[in-house]
PDB file of N, CA and C in Angstrom:
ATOM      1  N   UNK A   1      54.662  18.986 -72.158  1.00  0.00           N
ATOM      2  CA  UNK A   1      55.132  17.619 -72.117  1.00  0.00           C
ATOM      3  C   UNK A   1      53.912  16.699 -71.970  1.00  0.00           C
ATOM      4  N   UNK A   2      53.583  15.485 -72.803  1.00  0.00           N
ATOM      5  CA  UNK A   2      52.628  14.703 -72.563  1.00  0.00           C
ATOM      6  C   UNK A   2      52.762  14.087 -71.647  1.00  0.00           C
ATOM      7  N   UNK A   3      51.500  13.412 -71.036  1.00  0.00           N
ATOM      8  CA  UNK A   3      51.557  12.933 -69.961  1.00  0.00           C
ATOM      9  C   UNK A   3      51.928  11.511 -70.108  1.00  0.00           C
ATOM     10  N   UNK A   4      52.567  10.430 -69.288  1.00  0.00           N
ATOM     11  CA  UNK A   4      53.065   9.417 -69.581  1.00  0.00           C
ATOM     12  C   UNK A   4      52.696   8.216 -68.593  1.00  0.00           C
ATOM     13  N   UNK A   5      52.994   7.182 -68.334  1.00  0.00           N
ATOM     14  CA  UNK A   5      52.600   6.057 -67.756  1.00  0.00           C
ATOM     15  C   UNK A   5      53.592   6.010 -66.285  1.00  0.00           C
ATOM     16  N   UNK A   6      53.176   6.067 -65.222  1.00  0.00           N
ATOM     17  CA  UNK A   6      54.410   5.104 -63.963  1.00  0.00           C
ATOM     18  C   UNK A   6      55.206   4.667 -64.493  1.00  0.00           C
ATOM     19  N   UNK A   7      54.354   3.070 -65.271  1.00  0.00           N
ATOM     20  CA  UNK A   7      55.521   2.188 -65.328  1.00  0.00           C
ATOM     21  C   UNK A   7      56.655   2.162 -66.689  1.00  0.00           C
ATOM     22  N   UNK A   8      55.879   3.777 -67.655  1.00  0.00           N
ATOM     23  CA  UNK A   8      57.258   3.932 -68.903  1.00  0.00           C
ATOM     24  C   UNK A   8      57.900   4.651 -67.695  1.00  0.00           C
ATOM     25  N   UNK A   9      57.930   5.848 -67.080  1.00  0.00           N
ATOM     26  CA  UNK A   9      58.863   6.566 -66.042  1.00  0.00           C
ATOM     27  C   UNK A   9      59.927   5.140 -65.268  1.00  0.00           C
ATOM     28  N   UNK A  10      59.344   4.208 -64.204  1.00  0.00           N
ATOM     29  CA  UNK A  10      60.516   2.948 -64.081  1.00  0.00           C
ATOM     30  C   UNK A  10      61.255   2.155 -64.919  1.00  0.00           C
ATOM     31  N   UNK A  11      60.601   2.096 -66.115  1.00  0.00           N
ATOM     32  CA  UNK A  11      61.364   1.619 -67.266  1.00  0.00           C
ATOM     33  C   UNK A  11      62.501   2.237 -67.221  1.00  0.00           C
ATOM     34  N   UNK A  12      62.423   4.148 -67.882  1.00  0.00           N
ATOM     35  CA  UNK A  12      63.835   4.866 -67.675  1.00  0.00           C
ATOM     36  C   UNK A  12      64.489   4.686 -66.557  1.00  0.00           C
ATOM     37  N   UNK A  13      63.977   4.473 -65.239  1.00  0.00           N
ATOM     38  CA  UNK A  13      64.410   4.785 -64.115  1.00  0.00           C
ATOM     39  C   UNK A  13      65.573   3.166 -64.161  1.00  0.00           C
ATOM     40  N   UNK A  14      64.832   2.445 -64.726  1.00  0.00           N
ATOM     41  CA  UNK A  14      65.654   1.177 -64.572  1.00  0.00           C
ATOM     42  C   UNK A  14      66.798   1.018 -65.648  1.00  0.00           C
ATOM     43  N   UNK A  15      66.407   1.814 -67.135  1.00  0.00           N
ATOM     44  CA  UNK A  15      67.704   2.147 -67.892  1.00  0.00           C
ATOM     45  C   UNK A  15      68.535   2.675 -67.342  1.00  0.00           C
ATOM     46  N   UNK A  16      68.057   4.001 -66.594  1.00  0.00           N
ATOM     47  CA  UNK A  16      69.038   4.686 -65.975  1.00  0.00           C
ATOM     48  C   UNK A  16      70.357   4.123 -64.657  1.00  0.00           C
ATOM     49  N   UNK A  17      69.621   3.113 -64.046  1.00  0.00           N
ATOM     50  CA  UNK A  17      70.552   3.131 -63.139  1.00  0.00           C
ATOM     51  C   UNK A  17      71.171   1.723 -63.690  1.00  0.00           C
ATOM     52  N   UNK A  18      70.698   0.802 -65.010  1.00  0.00           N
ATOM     53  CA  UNK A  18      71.401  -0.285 -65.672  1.00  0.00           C
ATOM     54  C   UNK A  18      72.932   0.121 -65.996  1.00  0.00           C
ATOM     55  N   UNK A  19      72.770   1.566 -66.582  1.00  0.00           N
ATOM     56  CA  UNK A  19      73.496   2.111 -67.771  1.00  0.00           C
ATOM     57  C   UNK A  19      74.327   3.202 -67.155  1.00  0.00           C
ATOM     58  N   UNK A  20      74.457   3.184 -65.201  1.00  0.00           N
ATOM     59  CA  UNK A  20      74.935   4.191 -64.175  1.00  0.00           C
ATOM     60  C   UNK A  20      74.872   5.783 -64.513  1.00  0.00           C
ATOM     61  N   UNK A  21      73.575   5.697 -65.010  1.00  0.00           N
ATOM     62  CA  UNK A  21      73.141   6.814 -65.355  1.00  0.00           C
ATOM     63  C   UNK A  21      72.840   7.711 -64.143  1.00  0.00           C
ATOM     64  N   UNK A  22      73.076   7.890 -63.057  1.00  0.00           N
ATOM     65  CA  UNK A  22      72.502   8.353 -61.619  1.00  0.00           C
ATOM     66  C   UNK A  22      72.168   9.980 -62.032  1.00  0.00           C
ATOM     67  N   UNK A  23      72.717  10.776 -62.936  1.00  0.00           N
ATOM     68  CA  UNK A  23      72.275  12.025 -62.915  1.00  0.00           C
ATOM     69  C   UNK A  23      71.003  12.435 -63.038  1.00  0.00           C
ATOM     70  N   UNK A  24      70.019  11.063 -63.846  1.00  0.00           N
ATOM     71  CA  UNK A  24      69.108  11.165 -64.545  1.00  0.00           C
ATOM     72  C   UNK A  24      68.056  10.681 -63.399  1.00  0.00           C
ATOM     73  N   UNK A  25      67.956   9.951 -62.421  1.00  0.00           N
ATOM     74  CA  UNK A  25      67.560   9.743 -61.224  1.00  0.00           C
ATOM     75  C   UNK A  25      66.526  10.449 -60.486  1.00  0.00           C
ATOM     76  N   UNK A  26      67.085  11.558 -59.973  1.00  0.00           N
ATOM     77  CA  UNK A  26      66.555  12.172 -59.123  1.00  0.00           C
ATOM     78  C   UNK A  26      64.938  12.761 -60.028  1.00  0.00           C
ATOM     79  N   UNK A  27      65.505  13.441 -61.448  1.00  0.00           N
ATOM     80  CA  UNK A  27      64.072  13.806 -62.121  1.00  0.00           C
ATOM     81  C   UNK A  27      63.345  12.723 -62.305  1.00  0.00           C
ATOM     82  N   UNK A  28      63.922  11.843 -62.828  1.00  0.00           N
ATOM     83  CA  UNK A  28      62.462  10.795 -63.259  1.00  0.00           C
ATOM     84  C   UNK A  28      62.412  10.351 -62.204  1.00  0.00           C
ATOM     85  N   UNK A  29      62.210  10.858 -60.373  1.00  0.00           N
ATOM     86  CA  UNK A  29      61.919   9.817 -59.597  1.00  0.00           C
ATOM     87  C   UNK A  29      60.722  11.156 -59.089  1.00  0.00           C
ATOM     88  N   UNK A  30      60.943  12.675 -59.296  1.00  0.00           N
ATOM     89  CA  UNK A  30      60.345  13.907 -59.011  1.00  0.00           C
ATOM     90  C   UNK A  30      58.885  12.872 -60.487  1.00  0.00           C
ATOM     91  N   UNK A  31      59.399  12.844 -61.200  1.00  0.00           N
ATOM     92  CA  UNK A  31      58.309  12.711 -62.403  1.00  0.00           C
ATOM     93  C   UNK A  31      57.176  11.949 -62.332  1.00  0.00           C
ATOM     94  N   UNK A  32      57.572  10.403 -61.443  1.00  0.00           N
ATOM     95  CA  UNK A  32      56.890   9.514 -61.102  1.00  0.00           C
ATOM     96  C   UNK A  32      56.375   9.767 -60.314  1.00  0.00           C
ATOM     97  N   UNK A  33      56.330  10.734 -59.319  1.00  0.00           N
ATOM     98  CA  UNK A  33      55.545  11.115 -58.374  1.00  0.00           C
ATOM     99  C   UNK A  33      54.628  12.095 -58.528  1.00  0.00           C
ATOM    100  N   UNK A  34      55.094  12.734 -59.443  1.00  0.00           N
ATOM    101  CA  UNK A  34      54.014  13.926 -59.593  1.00  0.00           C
ATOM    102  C   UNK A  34      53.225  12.691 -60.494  1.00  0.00           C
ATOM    103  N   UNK A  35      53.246  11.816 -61.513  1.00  0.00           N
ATOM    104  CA  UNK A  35      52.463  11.033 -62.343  1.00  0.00           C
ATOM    105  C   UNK A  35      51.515  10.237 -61.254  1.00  0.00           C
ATOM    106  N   UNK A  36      51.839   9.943 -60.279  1.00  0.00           N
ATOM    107  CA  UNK A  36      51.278   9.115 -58.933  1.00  0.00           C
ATOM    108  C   UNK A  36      50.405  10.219 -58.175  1.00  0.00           C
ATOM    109  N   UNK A  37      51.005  11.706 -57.916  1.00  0.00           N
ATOM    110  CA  UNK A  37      50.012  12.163 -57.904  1.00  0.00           C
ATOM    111  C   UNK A  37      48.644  12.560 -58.085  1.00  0.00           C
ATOM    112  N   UNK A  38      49.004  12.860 -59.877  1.00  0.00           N
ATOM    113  CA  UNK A  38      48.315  13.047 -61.125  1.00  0.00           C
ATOM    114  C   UNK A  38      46.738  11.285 -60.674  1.00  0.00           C
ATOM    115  N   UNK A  39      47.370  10.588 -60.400  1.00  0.00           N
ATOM    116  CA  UNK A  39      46.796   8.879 -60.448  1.00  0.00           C
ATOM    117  C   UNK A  39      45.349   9.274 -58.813  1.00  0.00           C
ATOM    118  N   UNK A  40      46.329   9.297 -58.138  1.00  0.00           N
ATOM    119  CA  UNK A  40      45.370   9.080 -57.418  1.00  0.00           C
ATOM    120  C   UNK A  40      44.812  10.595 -57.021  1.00  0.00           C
ATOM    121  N   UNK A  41      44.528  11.508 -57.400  1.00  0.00           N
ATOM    122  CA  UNK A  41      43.771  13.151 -57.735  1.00  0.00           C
ATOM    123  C   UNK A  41      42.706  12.539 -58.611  1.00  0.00           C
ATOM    124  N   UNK A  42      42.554  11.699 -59.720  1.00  0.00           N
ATOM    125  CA  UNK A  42      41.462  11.353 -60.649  1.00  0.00           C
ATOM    126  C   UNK A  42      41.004  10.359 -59.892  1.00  0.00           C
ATOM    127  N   UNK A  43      41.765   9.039 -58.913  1.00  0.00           N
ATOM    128  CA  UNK A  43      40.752   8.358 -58.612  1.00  0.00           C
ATOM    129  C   UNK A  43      39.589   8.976 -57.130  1.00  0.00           C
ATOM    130  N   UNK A  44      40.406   9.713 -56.819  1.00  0.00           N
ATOM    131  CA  UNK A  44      39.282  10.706 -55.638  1.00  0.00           C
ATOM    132  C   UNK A  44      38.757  11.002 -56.080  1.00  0.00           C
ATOM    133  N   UNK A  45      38.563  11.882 -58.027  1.00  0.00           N
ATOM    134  CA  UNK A  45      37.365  12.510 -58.691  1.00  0.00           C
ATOM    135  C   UNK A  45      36.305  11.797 -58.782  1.00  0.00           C
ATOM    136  N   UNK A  46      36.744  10.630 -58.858  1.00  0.00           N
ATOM    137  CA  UNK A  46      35.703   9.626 -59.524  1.00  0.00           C
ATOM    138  C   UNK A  46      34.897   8.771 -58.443  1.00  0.00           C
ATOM    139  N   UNK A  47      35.746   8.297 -57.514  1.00  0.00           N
ATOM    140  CA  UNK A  47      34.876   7.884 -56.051  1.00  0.00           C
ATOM    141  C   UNK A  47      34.136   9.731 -55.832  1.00  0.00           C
ATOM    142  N   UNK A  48      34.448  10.293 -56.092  1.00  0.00           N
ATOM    143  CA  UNK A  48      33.343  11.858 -55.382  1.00  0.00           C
ATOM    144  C   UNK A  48      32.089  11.756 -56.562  1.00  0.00           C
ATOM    145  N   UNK A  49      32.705  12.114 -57.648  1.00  0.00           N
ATOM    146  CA  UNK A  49      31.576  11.636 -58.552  1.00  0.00           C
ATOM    147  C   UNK A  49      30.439  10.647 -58.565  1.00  0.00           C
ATOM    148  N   UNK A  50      31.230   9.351 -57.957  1.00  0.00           N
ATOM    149  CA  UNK A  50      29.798   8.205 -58.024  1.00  0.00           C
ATOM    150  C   UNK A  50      28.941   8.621 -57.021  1.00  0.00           C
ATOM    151  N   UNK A  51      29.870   9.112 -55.770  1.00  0.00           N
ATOM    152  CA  UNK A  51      28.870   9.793 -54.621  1.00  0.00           C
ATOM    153  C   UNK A  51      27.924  10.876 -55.222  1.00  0.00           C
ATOM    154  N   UNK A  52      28.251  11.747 -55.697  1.00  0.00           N
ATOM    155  CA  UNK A  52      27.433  12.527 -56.367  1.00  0.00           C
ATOM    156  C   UNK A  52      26.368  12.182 -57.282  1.00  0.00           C
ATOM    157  N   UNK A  53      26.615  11.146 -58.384  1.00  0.00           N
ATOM    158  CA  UNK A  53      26.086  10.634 -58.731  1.00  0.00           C
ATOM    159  C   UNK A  53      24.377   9.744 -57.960  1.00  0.00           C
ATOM    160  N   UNK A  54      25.316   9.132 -56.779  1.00  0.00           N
ATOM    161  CA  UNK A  54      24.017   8.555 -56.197  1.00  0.00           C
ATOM    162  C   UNK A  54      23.172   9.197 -55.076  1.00  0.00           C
ATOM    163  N   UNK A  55      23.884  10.557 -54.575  1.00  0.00           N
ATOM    164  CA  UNK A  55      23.219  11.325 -54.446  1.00  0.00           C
ATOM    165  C   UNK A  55      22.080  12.224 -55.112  1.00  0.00           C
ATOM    166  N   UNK A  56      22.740  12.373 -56.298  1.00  0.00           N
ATOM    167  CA  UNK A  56      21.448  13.076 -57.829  1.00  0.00           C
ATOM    168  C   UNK A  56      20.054  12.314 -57.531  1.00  0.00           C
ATOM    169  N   UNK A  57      20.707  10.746 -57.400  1.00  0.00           N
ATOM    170  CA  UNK A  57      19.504   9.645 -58.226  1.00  0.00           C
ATOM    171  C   UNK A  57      18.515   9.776 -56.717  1.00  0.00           C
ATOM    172  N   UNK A  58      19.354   9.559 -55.540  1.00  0.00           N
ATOM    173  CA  UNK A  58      18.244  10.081 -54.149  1.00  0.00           C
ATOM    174  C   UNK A  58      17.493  11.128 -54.288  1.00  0.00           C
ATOM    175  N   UNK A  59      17.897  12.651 -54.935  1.00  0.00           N
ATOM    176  CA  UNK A  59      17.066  13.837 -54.466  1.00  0.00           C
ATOM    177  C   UNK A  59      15.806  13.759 -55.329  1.00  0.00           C
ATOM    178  N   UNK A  60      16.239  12.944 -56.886  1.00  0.00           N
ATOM    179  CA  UNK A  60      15.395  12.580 -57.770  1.00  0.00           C
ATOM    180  C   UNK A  60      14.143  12.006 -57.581  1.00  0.00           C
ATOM    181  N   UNK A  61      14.917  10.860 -56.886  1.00  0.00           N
ATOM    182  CA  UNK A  61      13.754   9.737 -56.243  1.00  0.00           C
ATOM    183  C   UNK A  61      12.385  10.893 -55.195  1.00  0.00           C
ATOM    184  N   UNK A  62      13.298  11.561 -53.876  1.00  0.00           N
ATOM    185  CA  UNK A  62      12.873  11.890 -53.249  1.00  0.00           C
ATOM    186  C   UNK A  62      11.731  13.306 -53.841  1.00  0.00           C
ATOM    187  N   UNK A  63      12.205  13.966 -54.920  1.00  0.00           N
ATOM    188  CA  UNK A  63      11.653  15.390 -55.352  1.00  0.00           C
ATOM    189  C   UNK A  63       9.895  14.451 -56.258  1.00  0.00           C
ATOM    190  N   UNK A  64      10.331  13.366 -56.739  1.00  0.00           N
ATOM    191  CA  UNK A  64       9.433  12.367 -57.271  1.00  0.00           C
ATOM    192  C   UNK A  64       8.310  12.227 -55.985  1.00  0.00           C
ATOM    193  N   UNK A  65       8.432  11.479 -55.269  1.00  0.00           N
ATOM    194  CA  UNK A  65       7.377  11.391 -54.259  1.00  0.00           C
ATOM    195  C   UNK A  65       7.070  12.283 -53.215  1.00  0.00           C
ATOM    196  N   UNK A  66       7.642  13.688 -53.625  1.00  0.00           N
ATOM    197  CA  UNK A  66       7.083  14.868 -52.820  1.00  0.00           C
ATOM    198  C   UNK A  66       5.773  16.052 -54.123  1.00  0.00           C
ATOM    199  N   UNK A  67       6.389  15.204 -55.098  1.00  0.00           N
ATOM    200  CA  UNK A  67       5.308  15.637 -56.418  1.00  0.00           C
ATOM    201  C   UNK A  67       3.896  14.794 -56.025  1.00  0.00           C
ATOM    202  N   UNK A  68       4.188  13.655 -55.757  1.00  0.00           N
ATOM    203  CA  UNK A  68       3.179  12.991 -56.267  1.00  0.00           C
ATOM    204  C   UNK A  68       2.053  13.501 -55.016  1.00  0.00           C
ATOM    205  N   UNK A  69       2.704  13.534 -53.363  1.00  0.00           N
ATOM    206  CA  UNK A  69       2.088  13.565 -52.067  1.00  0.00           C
ATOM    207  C   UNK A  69       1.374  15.295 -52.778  1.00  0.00           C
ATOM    208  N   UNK A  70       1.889  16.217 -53.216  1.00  0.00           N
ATOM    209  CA  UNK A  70       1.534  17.110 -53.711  1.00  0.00           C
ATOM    210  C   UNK A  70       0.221  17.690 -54.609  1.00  0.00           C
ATOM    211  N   UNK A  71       0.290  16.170 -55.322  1.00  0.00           N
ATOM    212  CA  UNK A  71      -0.708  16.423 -56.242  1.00  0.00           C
ATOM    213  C   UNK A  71      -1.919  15.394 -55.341  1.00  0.00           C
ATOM    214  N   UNK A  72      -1.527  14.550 -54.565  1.00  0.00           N
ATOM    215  CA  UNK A  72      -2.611  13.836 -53.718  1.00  0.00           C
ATOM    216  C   UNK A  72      -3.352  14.973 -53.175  1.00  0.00           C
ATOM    217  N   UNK A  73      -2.211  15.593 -52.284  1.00  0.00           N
ATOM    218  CA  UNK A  73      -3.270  16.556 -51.614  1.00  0.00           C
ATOM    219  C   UNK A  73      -4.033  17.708 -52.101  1.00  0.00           C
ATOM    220  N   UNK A  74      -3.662  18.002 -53.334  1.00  0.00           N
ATOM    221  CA  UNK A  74      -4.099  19.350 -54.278  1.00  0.00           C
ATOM    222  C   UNK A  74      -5.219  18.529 -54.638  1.00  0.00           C
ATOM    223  N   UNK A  75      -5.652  17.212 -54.780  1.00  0.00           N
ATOM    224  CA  UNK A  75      -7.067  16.571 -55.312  1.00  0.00           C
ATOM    225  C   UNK A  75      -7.799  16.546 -54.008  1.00  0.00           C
ATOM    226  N   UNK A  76      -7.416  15.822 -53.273  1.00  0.00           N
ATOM    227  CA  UNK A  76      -8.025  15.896 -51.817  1.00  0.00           C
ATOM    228  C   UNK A  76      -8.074  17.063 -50.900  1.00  0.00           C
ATOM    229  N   UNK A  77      -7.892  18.389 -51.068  1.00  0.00           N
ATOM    230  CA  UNK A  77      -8.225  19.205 -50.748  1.00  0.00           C
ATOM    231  C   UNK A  77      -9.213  20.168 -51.629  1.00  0.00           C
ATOM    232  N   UNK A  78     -10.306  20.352 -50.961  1.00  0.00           N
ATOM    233  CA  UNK A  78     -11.494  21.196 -51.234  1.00  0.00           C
ATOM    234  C   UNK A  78     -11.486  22.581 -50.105  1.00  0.00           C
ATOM    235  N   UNK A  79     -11.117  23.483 -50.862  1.00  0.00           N
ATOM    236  CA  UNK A  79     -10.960  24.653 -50.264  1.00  0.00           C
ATOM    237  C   UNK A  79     -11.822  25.387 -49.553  1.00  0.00           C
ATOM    238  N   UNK A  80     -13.500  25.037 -50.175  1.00  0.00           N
ATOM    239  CA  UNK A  80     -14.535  25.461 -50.113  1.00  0.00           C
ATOM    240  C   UNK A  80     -15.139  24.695 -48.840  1.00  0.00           C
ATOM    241  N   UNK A  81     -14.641  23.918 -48.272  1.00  0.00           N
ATOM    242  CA  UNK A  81     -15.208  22.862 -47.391  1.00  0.00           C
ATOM    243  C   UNK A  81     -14.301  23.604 -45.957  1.00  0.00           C
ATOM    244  N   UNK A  82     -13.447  23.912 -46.268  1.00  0.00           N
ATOM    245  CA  UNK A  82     -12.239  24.718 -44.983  1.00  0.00           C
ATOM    246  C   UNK A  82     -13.648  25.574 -44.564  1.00  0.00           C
ATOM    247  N   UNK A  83     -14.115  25.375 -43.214  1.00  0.00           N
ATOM    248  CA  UNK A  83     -15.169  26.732 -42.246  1.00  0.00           C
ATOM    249  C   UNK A  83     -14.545  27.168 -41.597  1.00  0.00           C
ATOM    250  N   UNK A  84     -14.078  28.582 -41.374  1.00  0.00           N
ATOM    251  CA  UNK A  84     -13.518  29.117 -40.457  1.00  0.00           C
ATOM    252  C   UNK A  84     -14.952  30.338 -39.818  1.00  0.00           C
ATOM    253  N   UNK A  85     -14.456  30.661 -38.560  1.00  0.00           N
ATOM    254  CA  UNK A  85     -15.307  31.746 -38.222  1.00  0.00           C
ATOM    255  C   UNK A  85     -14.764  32.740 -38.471  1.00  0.00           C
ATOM    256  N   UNK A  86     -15.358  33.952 -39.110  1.00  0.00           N
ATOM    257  CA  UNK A  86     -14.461  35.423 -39.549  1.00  0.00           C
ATOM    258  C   UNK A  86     -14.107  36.067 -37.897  1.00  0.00           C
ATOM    259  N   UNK A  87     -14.881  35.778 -36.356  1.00  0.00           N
ATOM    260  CA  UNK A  87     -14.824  36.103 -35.622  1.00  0.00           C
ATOM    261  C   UNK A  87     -12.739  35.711 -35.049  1.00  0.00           C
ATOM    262  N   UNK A  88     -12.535  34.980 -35.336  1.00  0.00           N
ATOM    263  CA  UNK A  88     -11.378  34.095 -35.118  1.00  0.00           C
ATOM    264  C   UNK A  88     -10.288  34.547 -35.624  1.00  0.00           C
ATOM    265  N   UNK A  89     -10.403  35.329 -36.573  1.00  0.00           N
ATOM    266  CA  UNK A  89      -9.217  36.505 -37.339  1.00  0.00           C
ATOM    267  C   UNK A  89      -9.285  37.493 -36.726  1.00  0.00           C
ATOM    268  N   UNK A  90      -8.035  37.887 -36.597  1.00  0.00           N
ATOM    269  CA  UNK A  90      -7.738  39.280 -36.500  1.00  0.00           C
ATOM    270  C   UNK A  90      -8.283  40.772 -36.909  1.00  0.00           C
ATOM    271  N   UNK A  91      -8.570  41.770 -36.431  1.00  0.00           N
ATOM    272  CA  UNK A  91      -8.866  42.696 -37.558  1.00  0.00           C
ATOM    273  C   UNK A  91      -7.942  42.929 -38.135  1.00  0.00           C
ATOM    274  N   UNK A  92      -6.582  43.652 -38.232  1.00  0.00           N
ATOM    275  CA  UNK A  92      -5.530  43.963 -38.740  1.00  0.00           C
ATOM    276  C   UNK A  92      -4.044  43.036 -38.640  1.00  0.00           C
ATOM    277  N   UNK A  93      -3.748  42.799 -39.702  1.00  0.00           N
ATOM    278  CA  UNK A  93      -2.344  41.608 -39.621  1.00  0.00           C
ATOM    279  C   UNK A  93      -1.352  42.177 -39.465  1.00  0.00           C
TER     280      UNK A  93
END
């Protein structure tokens, strides 16, 4: 069955009880609700999504200026300049 609109479901709902249709009632009132369901299940997707969304664009931002502090210190570090005393190690690790 395709999916349909609320307000075509009250339309019938309002033929129906114009035209003392009451048998017809009870389903298209089960129908409109599951369609109201259906309504607000996508708008929670989509408020989670933008969250997600602007979460992406933070880790982005953040993975960005942990590159860059990265490559600062990979220039500014001279390995050869580190003195350690060999006395200061361990013999065995």
């Amino acid at each position: 069955m395709p999916s349909r609109y609320i307000c075509e479901i009250h339309d019938e709902i309002d033929d129906a009880v114009e035209k003392l249709r009451i048998d017809l009632i009870p389903g298209l009132t089960e129908e409109a609700r599951v369609a109201g369901k259906r309504m607000e299940a996508k708008l929670h997707d989509y408020s989670s999504m933008k969250y997600d969304v602007r979460r992406y664009k933070d880790l982005k931002s953040e993975i960005k200026k942990l590159k860059s502090t990265k490559e600062f210190l990979e220039a500014n570090l001279d390995l050869e300049e580190i003195e350690h005393d060999d006395d200061d190690w361990p013999d065995e690790l």
